[in-house]
Protein backbone atom coordinates (compact mmCIF):
# COMPACT_ATOMS: atom_id res chain seq x y z
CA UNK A 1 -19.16 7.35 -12.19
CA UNK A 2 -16.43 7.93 -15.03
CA UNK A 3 -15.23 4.62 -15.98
CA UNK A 4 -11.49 4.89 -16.93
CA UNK A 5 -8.57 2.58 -18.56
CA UNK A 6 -6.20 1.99 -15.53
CA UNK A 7 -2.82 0.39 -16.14
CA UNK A 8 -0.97 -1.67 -13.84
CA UNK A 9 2.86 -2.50 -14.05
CA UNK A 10 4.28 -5.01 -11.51
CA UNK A 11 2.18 -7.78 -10.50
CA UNK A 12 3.50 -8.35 -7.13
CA UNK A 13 1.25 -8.15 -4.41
CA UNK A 14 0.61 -4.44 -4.34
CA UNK A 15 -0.05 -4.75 -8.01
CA UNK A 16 -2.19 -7.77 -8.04
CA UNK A 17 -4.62 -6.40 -5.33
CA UNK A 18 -4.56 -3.00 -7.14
CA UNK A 19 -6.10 -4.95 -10.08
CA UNK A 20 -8.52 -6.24 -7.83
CA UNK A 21 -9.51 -3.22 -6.24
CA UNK A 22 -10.08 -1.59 -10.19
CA UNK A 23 -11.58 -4.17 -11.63
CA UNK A 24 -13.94 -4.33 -8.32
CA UNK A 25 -15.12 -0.70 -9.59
CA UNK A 26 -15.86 -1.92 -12.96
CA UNK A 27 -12.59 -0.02 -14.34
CA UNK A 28 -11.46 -2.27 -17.89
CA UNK A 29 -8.07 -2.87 -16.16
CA UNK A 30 -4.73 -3.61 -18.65
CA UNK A 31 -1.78 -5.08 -16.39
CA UNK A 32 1.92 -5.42 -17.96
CA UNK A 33 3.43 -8.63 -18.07
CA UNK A 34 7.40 -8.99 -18.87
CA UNK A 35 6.63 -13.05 -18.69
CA UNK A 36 3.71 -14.75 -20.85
CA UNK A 37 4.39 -18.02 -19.03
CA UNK A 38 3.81 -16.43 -15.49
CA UNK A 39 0.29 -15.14 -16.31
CA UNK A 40 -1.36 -18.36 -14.43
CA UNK A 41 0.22 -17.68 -11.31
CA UNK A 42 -0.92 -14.06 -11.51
CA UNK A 43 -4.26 -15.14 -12.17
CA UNK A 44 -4.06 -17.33 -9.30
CA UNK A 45 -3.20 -14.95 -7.06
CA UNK A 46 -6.01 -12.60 -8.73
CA UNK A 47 -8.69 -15.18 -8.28
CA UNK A 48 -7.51 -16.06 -4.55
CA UNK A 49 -8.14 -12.49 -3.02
CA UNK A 50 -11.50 -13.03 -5.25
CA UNK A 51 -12.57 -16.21 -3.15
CA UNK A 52 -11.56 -14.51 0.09
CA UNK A 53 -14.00 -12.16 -0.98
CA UNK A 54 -16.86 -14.17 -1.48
CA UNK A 55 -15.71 -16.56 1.98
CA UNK A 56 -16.52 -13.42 3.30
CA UNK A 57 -20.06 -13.54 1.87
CA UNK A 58 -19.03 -9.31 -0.02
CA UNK A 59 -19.58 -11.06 -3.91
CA UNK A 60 -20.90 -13.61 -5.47
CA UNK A 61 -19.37 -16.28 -7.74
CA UNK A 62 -21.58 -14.45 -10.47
CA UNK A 63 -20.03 -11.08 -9.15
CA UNK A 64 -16.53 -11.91 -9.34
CA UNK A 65 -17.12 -13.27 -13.13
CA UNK A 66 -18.13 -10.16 -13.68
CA UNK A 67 -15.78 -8.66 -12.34
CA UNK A 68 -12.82 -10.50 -14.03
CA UNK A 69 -14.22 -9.45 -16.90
CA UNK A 70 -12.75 -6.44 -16.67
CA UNK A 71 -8.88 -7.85 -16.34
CA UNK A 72 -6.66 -8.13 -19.70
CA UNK A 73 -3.30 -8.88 -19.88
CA UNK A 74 -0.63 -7.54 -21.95
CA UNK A 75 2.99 -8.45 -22.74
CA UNK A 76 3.73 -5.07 -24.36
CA UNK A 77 3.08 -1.34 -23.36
CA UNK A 78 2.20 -0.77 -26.81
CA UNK A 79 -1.08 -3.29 -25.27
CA UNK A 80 -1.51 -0.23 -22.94
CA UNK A 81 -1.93 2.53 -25.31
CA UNK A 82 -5.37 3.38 -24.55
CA UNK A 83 -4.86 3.70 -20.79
CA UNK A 84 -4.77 7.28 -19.21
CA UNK A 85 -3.61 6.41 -15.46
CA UNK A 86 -1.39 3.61 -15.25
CA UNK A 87 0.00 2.31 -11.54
CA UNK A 88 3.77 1.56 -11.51
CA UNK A 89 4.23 -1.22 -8.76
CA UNK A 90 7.36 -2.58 -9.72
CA UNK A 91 10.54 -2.95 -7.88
CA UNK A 92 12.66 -0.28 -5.83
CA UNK A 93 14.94 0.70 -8.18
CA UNK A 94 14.78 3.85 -9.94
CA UNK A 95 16.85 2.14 -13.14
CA UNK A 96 14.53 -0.04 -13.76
CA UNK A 97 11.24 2.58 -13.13
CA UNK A 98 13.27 4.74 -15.90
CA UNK A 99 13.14 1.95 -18.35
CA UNK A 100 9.33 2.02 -17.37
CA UNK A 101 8.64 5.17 -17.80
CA UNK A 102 10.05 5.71 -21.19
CA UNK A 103 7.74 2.69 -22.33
CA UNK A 104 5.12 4.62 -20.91
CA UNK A 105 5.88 7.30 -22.95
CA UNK A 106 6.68 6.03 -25.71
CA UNK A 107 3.77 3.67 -26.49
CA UNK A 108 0.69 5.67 -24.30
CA UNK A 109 -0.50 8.62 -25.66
CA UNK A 110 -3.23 9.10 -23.49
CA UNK A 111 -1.95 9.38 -19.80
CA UNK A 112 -2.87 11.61 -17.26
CA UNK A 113 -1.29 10.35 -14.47
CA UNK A 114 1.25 7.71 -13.44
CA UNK A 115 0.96 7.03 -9.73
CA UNK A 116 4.14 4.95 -8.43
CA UNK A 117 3.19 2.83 -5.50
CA UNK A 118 7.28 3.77 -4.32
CA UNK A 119 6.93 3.25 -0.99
CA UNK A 120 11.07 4.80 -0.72
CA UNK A 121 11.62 6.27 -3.54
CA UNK A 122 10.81 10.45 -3.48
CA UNK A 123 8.67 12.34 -6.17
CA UNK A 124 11.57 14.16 -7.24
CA UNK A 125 13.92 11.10 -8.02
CA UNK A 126 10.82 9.78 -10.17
CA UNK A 127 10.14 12.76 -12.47
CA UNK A 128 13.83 13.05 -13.13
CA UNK A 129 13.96 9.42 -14.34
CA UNK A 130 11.26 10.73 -17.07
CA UNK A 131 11.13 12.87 -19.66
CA UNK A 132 7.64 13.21 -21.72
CA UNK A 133 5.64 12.82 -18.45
CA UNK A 134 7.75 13.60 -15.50
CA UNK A 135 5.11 16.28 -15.01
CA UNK A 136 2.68 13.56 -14.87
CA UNK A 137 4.51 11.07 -12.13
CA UNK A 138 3.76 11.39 -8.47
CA UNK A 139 3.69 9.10 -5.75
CA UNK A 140 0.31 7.10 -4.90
CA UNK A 141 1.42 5.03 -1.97
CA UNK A 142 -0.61 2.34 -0.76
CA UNK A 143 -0.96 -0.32 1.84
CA UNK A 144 -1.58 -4.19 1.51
CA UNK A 145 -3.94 -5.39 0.60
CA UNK A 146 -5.00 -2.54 -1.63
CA UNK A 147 -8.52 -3.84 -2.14
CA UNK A 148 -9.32 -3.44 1.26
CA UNK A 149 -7.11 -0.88 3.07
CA UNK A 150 -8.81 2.28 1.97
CA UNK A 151 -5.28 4.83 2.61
CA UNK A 152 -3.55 6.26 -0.16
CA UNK A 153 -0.73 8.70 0.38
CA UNK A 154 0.15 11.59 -2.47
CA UNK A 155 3.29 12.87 -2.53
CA UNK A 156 4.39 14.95 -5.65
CA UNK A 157 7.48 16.56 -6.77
CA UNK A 158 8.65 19.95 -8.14
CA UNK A 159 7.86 19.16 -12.06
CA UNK A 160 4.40 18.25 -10.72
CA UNK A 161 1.93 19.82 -13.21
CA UNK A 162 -1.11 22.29 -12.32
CA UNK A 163 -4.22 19.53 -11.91
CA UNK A 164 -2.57 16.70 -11.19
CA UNK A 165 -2.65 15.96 -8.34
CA UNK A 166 -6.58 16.82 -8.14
CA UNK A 167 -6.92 14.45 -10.87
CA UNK A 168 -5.16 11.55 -8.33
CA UNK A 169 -7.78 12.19 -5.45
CA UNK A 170 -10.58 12.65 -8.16
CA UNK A 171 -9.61 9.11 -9.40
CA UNK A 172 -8.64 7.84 -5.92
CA UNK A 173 -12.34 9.16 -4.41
CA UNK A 174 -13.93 6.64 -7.59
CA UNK A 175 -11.80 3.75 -6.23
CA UNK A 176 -13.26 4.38 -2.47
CA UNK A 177 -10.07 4.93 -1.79
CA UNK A 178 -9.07 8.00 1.42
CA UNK A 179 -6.05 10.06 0.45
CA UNK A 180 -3.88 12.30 2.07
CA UNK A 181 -1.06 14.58 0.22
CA UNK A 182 1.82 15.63 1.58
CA UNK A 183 2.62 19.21 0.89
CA UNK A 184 6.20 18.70 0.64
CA UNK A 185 8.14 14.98 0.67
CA UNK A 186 9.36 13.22 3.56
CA UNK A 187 11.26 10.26 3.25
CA UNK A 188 8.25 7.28 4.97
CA UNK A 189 6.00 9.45 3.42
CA UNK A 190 3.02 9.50 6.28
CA UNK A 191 2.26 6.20 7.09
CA UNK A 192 5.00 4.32 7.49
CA UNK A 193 7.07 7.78 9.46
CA UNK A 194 4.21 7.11 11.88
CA UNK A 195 4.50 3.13 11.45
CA UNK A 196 8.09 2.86 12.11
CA UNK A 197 8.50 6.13 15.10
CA UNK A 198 5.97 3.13 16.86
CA UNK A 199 8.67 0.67 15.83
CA UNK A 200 11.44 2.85 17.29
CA UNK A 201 9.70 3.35 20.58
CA UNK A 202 8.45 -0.25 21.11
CA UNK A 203 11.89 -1.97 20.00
CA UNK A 204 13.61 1.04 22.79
CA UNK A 205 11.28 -0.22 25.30
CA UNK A 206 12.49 -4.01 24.89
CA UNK A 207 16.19 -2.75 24.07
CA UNK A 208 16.50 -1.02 27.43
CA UNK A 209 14.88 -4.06 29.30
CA UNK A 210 11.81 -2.00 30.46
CA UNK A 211 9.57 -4.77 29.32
CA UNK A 212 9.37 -8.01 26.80
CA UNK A 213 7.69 -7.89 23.46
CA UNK A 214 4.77 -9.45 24.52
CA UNK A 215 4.22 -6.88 26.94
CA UNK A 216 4.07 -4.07 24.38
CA UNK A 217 1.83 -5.73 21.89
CA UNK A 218 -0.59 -6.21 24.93
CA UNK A 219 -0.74 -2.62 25.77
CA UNK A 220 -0.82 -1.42 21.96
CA UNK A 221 -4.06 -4.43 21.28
CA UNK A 222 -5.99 -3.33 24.46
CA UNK A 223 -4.76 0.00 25.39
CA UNK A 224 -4.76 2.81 23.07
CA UNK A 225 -4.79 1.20 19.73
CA UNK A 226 -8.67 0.38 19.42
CA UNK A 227 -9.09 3.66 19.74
CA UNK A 228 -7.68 5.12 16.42
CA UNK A 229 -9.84 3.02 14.29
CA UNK A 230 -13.10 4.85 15.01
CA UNK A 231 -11.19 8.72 15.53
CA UNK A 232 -7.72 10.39 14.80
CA UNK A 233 -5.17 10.85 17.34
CA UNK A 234 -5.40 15.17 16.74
CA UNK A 235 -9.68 14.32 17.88
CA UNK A 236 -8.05 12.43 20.67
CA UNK A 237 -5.90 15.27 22.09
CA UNK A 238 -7.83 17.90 21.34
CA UNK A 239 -11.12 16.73 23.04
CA UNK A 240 -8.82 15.94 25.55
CA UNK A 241 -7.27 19.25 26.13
CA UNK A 242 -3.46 20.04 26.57
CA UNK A 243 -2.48 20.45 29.92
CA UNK A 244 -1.87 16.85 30.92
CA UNK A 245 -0.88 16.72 27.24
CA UNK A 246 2.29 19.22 27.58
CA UNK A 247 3.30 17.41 31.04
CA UNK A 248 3.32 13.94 29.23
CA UNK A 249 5.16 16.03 26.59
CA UNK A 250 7.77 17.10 28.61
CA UNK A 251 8.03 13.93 30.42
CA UNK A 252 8.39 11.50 27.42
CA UNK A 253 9.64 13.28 24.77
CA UNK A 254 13.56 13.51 26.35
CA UNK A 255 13.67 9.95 26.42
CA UNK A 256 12.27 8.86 23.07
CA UNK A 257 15.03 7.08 21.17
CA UNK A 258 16.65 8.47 18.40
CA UNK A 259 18.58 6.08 16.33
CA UNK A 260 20.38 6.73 13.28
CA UNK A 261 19.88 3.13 11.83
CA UNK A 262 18.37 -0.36 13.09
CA UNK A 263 18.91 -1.08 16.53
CA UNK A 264 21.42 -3.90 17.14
CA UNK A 265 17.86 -6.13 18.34
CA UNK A 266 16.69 -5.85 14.57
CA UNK A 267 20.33 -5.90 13.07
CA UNK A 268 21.25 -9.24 14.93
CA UNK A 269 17.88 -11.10 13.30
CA UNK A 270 18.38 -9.49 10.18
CA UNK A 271 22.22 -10.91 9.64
CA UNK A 272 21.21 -13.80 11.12
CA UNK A 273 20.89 -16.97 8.91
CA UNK A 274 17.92 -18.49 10.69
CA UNK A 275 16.41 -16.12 13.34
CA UNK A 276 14.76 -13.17 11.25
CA UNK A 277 11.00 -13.72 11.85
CA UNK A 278 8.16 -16.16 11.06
CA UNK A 279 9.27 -16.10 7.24
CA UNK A 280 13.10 -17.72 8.06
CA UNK A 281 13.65 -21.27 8.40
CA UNK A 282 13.46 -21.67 12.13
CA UNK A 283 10.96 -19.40 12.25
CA UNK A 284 11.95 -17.35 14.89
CA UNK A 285 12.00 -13.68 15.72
CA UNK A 286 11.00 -11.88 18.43
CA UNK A 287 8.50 -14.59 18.64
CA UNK A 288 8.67 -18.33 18.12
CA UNK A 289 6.10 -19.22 14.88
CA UNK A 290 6.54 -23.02 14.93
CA UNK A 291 3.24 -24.16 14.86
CA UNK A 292 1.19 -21.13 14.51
CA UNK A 293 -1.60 -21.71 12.22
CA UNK A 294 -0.57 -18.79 9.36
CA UNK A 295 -4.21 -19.08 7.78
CA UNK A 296 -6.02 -18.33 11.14
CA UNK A 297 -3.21 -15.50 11.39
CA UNK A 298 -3.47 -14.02 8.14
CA UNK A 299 -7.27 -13.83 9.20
CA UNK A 300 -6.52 -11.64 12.16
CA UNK A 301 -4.79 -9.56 9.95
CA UNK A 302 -7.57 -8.66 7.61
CA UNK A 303 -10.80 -8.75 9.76
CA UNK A 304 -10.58 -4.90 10.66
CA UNK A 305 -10.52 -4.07 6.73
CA UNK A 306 -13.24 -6.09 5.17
CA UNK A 307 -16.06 -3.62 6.25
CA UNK A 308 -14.20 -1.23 3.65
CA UNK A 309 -15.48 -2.91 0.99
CA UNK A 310 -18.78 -1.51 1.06
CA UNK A 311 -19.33 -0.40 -2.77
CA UNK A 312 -21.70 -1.13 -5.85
CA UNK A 313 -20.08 -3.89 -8.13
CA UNK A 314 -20.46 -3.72 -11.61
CA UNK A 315 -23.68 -5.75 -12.81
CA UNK A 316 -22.37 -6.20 -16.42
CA UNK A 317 -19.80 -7.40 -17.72
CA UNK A 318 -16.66 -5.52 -19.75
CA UNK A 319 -17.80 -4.02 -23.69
CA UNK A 320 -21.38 -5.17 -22.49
């Protein structure tokens, strides 16, 4: 396996677990730090997906050494100069991925690719913030946490050169990682156009009083869901043939919703000071969260992912 330099700017928490997930493959791994004094708390955050790891029993203490060998930290691009793919995982804001880009280009000579992890922002909007290596910028969109949620969506633009975008899912493949590219941009990109036409339907299905919310995440955890973890929705269909399929069709498809914005159900919890979800101060969404154990949650979350993780650590450690 070809062992590259991979950048990483914005140490968030799709940046922090993309470090994991590189350093994982034994890939020396140089992340961009506007703030000396906040490297401890990224480390912290590094070594905590670490020790879920080896809760898990996937590493070792020895392993994840190892490992974190193969993390450096830099305060200046010009610290990234020998990298030749570099993540951008910063904020949403195309000003401040300009600014980015032009220290890209200005102190790494050696890049091949620069994959944003945008998860709004099109292909075309990022090339034009760039000059040197607009040609070079495409969209690598990923889902938390990186490490263990193998997806990857491509999306490039019109200044997109020849290559480079084989040279994404050639690095992408070495990071375990299964990518799809879109053949032309759509704003959600794949996933979350899928994620959030779910979201439309199931908040339409408690805005119109058919049933509570409770009610949908039942049928979505023991109905069909299950289902598209072990085969696609097209093998589901297809195996299935189409002539209930085109009466369902014609039956459901009249009667999907189609919003131009938030329904007033997310609108109201999102204006409201205290009622937005298990993050707000009451805690309170759709769902009461007073007293829910988050730990034991955040472990529902992750146990369909870990069996991802299923590749050869590095045995040595970085320059050894």
């Amino acid at each position: 396996m070809s062992k590259r330099v991979i950048g990483i700017v914005g140490l968030g928490m799709i940046g922090n677990s993309t470090a994991v997930l590189t350093t994982l493959h034994g890939n020396k791994t140089i992340c961009y730090v506007r703030n000396e004094a906040k490297i401890p708390t990224y480390k912290a955050g590094f070594d905590k997906m670490y020790d879920e790891l080896i809760a898990q029993g996937i590493i070792t203490e020895e392993q994840k050494e190892i490992c974190a060998s193969y993390l450096v930290y830099t305060s200046s691009y010009e610290g990234m100069a020998e990298c030749e793919v570099i993540f951008e995982a910063i904020a949403e804001d195309i000003e401040m991925k300009k600014v980015c880009f032009a220290e890209i280009e200005r102190c790494c000579p050696n890049i091949k690719l620069i994959g944003s992890c945008s998860s709004s922002i099109l292909p075309d909007a990022l090339a034009a913030a760039a000059d040197k290596y607009a040609d070079r910028i495409i969209v690598t969109h990923p889902f938390f946490p990186v490490h263990m949620v193998p997806y990857f969506e491509i999306c490039y633009s019109e200044k997109t050169a020849d290559g480079v975008v084989d040279y994404a899912k050639q690095v992408l493949a070495e990071l375990d990682r299964k990518p799809s590219v879109l053949k032309k941009p759509n704003p959600g990109f794949i996933g979350n156009y899928l994620q959030f036409a779910l979201w439309a339907a199931c908040l339409n299905l408690v805005e119109q009083g058919i049933c509570d919310p409770k009610d949908v995440d039942n049928c979505l955890n023991y109905s069909f869901c299950p289902r598209y973890s072990s085969i696609g929705i097209f093998d589901h269909f297809d195996n299935g043939g189409y002539k209930l399929n085109i009466t369902t069709c014609n039956a459901v498809f009249p009667i999907l919703p189609r919003w131009d914005a938030a329904p007033d159900c997310i609108r109201e919890k999102a204006e409201s000071p205290d009622a937005w979800g298990a993050k707000s101060p009451t805690k309170l969404g759709f769902y009461d969260w007073n007293g829910v154990d988050m730990v034991e949650y955040q472990k529902k979350v992750n146990a369909p992912y870990w069996k991802f993780i299923n590749w050869e650590f590095p045995t040595e450690k970085c320059g050894e």
